[in-house]
PDB file of N, CA and C in Angstrom:
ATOM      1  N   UNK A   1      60.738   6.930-128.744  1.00  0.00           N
ATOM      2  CA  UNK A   1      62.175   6.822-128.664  1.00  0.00           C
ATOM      3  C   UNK A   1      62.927   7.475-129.817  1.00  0.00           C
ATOM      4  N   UNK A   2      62.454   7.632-131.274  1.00  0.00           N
ATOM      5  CA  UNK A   2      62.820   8.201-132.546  1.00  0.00           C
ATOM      6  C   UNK A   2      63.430   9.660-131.871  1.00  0.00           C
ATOM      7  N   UNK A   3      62.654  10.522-130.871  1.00  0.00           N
ATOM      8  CA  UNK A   3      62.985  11.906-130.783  1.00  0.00           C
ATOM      9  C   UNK A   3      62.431  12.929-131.632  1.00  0.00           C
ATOM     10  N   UNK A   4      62.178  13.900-131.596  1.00  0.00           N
ATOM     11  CA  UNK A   4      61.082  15.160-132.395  1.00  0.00           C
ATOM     12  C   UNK A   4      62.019  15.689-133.170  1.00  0.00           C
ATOM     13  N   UNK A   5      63.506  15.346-133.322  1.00  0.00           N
ATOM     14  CA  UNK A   5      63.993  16.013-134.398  1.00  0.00           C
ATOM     15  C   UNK A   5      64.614  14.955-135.181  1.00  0.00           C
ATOM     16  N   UNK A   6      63.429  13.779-135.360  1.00  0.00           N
ATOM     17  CA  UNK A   6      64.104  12.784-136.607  1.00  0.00           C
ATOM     18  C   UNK A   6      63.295  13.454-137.342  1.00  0.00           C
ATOM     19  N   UNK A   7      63.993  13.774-139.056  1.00  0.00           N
ATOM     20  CA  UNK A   7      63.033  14.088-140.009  1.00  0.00           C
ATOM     21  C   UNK A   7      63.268  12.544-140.925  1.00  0.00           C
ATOM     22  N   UNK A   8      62.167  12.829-142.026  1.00  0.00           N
ATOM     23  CA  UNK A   8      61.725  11.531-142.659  1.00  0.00           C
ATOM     24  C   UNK A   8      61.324  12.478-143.947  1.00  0.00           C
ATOM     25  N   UNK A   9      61.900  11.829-144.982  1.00  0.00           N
ATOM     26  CA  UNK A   9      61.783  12.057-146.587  1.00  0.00           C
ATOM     27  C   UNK A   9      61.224  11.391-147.011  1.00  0.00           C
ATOM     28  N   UNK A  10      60.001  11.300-147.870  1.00  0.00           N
ATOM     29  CA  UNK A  10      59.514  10.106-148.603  1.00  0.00           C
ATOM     30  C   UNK A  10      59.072  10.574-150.417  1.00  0.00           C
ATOM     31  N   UNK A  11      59.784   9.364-150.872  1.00  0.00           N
ATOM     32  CA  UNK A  11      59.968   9.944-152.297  1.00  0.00           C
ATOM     33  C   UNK A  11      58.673   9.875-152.753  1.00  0.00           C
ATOM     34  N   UNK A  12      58.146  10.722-154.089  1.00  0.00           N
ATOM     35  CA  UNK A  12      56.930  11.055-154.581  1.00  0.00           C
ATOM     36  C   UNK A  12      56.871  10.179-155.612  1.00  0.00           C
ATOM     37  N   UNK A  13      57.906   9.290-156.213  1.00  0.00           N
ATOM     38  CA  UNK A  13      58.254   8.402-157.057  1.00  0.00           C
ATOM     39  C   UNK A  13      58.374   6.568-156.589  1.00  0.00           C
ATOM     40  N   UNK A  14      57.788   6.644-155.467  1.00  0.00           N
ATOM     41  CA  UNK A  14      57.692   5.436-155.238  1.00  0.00           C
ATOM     42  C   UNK A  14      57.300   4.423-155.326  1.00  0.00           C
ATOM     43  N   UNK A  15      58.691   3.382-156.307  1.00  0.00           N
ATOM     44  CA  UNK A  15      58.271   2.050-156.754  1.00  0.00           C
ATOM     45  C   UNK A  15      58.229   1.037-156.154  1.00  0.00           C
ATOM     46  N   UNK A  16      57.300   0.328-156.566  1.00  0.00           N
ATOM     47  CA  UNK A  16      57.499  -1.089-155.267  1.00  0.00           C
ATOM     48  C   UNK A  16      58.691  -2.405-156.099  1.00  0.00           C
ATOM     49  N   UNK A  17      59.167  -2.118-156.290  1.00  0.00           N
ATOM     50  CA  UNK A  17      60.184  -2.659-157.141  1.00  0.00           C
ATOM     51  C   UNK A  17      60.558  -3.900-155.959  1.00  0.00           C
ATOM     52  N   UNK A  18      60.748  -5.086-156.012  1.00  0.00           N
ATOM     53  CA  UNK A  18      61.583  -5.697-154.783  1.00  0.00           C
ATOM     54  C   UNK A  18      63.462  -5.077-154.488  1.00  0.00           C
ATOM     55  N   UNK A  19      63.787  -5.098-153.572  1.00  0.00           N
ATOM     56  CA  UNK A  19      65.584  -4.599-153.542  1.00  0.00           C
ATOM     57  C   UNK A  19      66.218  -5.648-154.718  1.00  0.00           C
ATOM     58  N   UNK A  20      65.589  -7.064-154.745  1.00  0.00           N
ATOM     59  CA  UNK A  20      66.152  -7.688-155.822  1.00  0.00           C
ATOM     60  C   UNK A  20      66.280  -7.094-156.747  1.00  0.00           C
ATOM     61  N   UNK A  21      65.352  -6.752-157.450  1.00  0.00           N
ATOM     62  CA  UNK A  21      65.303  -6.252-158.903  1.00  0.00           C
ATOM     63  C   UNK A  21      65.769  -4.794-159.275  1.00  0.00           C
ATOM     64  N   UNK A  22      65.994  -4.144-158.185  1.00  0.00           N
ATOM     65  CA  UNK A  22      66.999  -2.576-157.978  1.00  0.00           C
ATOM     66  C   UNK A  22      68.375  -2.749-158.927  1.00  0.00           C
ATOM     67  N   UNK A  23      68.620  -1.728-159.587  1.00  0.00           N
ATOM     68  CA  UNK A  23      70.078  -1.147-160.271  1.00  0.00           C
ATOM     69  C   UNK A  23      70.660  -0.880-159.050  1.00  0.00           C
ATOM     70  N   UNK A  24      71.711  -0.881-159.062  1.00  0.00           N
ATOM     71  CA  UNK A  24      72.920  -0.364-157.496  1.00  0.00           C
ATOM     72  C   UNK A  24      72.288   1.296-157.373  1.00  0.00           C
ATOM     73  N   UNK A  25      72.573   1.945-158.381  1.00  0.00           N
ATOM     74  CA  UNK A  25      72.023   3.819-158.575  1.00  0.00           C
ATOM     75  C   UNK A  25      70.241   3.834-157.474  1.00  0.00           C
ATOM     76  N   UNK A  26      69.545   2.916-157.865  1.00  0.00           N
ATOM     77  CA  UNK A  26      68.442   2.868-157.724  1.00  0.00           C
ATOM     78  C   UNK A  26      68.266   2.473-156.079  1.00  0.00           C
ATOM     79  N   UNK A  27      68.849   1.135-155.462  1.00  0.00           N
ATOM     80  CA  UNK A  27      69.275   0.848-154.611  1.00  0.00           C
ATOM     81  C   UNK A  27      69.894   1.820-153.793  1.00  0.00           C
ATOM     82  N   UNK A  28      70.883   2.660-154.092  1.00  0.00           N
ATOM     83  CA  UNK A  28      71.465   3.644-153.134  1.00  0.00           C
ATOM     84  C   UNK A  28      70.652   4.915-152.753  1.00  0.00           C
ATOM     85  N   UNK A  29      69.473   5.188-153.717  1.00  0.00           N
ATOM     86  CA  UNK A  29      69.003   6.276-154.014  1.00  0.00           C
ATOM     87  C   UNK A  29      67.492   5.737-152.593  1.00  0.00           C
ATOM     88  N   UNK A  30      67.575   4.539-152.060  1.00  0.00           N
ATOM     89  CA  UNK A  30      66.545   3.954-151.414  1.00  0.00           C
ATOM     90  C   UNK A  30      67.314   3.726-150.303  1.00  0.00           C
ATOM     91  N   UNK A  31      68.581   4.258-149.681  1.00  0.00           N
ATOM     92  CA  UNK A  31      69.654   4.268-148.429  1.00  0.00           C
ATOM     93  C   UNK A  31      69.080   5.107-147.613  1.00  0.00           C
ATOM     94  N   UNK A  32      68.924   5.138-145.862  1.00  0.00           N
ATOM     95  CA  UNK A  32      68.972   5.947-145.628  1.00  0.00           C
ATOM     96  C   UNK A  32      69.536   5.804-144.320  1.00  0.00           C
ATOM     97  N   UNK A  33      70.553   6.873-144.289  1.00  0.00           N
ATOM     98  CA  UNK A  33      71.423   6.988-142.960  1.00  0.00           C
ATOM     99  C   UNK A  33      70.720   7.904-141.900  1.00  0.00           C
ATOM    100  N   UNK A  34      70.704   7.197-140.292  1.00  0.00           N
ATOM    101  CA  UNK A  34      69.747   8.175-139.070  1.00  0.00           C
ATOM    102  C   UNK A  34      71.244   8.283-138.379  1.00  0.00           C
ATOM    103  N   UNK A  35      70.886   9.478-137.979  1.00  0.00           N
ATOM    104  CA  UNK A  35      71.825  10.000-136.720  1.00  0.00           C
ATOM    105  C   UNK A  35      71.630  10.570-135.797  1.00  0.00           C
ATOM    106  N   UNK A  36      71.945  11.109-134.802  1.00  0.00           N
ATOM    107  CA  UNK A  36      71.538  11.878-133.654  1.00  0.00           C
ATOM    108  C   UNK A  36      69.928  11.103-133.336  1.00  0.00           C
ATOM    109  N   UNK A  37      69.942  10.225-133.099  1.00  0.00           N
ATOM    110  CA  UNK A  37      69.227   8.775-132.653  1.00  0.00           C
ATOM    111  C   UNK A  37      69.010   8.515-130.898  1.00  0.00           C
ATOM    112  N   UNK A  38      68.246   8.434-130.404  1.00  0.00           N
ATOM    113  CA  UNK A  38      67.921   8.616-128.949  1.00  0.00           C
ATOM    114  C   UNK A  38      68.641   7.397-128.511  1.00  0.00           C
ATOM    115  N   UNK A  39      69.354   7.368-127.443  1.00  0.00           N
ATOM    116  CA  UNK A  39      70.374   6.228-127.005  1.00  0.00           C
ATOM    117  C   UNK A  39      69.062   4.793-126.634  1.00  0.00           C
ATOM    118  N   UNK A  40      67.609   5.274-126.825  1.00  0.00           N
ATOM    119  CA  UNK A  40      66.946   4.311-126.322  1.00  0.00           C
ATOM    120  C   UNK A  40      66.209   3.529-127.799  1.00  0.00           C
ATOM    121  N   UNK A  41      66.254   4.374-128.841  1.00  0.00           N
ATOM    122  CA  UNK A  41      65.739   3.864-130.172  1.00  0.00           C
ATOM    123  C   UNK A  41      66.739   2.502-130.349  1.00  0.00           C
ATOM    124  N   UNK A  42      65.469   1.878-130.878  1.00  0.00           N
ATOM    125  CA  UNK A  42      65.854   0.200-131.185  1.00  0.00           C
ATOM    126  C   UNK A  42      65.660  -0.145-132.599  1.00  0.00           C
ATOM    127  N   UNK A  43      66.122  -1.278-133.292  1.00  0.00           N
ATOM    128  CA  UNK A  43      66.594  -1.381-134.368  1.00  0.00           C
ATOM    129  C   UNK A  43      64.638  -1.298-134.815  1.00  0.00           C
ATOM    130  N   UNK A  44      64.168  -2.022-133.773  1.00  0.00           N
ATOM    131  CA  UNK A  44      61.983  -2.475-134.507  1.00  0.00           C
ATOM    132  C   UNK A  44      61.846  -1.184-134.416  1.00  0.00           C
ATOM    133  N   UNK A  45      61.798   0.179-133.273  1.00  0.00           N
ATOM    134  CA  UNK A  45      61.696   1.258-133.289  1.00  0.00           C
ATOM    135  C   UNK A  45      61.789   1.523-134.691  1.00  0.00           C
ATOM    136  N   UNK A  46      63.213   1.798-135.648  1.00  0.00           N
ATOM    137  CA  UNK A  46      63.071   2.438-136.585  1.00  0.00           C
ATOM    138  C   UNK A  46      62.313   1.631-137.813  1.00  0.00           C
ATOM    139  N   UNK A  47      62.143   0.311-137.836  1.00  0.00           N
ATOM    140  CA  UNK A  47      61.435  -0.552-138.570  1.00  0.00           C
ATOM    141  C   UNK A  47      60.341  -0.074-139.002  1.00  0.00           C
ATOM    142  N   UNK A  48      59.449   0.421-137.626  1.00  0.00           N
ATOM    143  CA  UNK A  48      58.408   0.737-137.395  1.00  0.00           C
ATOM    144  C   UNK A  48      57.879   1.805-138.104  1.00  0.00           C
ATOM    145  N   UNK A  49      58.709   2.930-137.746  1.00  0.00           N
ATOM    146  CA  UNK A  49      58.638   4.448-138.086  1.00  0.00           C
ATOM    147  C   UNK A  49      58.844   4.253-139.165  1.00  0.00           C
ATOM    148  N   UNK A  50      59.942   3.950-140.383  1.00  0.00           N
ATOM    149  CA  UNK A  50      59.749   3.531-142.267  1.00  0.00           C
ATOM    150  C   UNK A  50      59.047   2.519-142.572  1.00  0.00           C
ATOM    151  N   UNK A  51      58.231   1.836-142.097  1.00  0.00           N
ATOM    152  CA  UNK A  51      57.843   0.906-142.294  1.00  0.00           C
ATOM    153  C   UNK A  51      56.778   1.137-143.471  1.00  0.00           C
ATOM    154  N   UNK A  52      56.058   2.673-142.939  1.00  0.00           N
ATOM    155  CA  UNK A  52      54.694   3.560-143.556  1.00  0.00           C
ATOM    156  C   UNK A  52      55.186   3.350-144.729  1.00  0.00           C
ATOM    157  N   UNK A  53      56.277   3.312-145.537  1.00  0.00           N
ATOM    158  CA  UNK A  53      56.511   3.649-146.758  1.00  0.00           C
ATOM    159  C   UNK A  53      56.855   2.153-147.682  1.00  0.00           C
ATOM    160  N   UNK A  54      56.953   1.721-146.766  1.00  0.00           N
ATOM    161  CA  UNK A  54      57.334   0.582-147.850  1.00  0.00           C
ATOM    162  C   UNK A  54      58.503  -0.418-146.728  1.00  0.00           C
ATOM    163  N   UNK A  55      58.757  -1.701-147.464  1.00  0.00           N
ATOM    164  CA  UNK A  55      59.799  -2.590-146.791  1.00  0.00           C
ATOM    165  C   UNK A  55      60.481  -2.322-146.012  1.00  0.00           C
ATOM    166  N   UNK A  56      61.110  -2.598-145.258  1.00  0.00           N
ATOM    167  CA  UNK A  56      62.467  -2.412-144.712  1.00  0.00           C
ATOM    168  C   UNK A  56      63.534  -3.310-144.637  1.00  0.00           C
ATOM    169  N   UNK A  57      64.582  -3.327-144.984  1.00  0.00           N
ATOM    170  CA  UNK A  57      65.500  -4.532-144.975  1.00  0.00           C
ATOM    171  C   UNK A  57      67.118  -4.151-144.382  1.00  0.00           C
ATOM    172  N   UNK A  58      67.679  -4.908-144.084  1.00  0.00           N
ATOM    173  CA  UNK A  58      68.849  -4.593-143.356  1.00  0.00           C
ATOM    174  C   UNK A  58      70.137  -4.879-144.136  1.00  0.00           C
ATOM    175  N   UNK A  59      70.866  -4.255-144.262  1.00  0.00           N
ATOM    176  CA  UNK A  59      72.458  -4.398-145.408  1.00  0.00           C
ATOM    177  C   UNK A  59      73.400  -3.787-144.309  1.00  0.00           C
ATOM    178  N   UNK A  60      74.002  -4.422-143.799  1.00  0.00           N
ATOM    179  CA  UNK A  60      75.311  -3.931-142.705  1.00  0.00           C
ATOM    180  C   UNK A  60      76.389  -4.170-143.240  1.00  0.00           C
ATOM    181  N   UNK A  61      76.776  -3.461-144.016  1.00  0.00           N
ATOM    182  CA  UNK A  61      78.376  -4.030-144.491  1.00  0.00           C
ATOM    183  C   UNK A  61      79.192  -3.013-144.157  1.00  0.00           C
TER     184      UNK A  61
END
């Protein structure tokens, strides 16, 4: 459901830091906005797919 033209960045610097213990700089620098998203991709879909890298957590504001 992701689609063949989601790309995925994964930093070479990756700390396992909890989001608790993140600086805001540090925290934002661990954001990542998807777009052009298949009308059928689901929120576990993308869970799934970053998951390889580490946590995933949800901030909707």
């Amino acid at each position: 459901p992701l689609g063949s033209g989601t790309q995925f960045f994964d930093s070479l610097h990756h700390n396992n830091l909890p989001n608790d213990d993140l600086s805001p700089a540090d925290r934002a620098l661990r954001a990542i906005f998807c777009m052009r998203l298949s009308q059928r991709a689901r929120a576990r879909d993308l869970e799934e797919f970053f998951s390889s890298v580490g946590p995933v957590s949800y901030n909707l504001k």
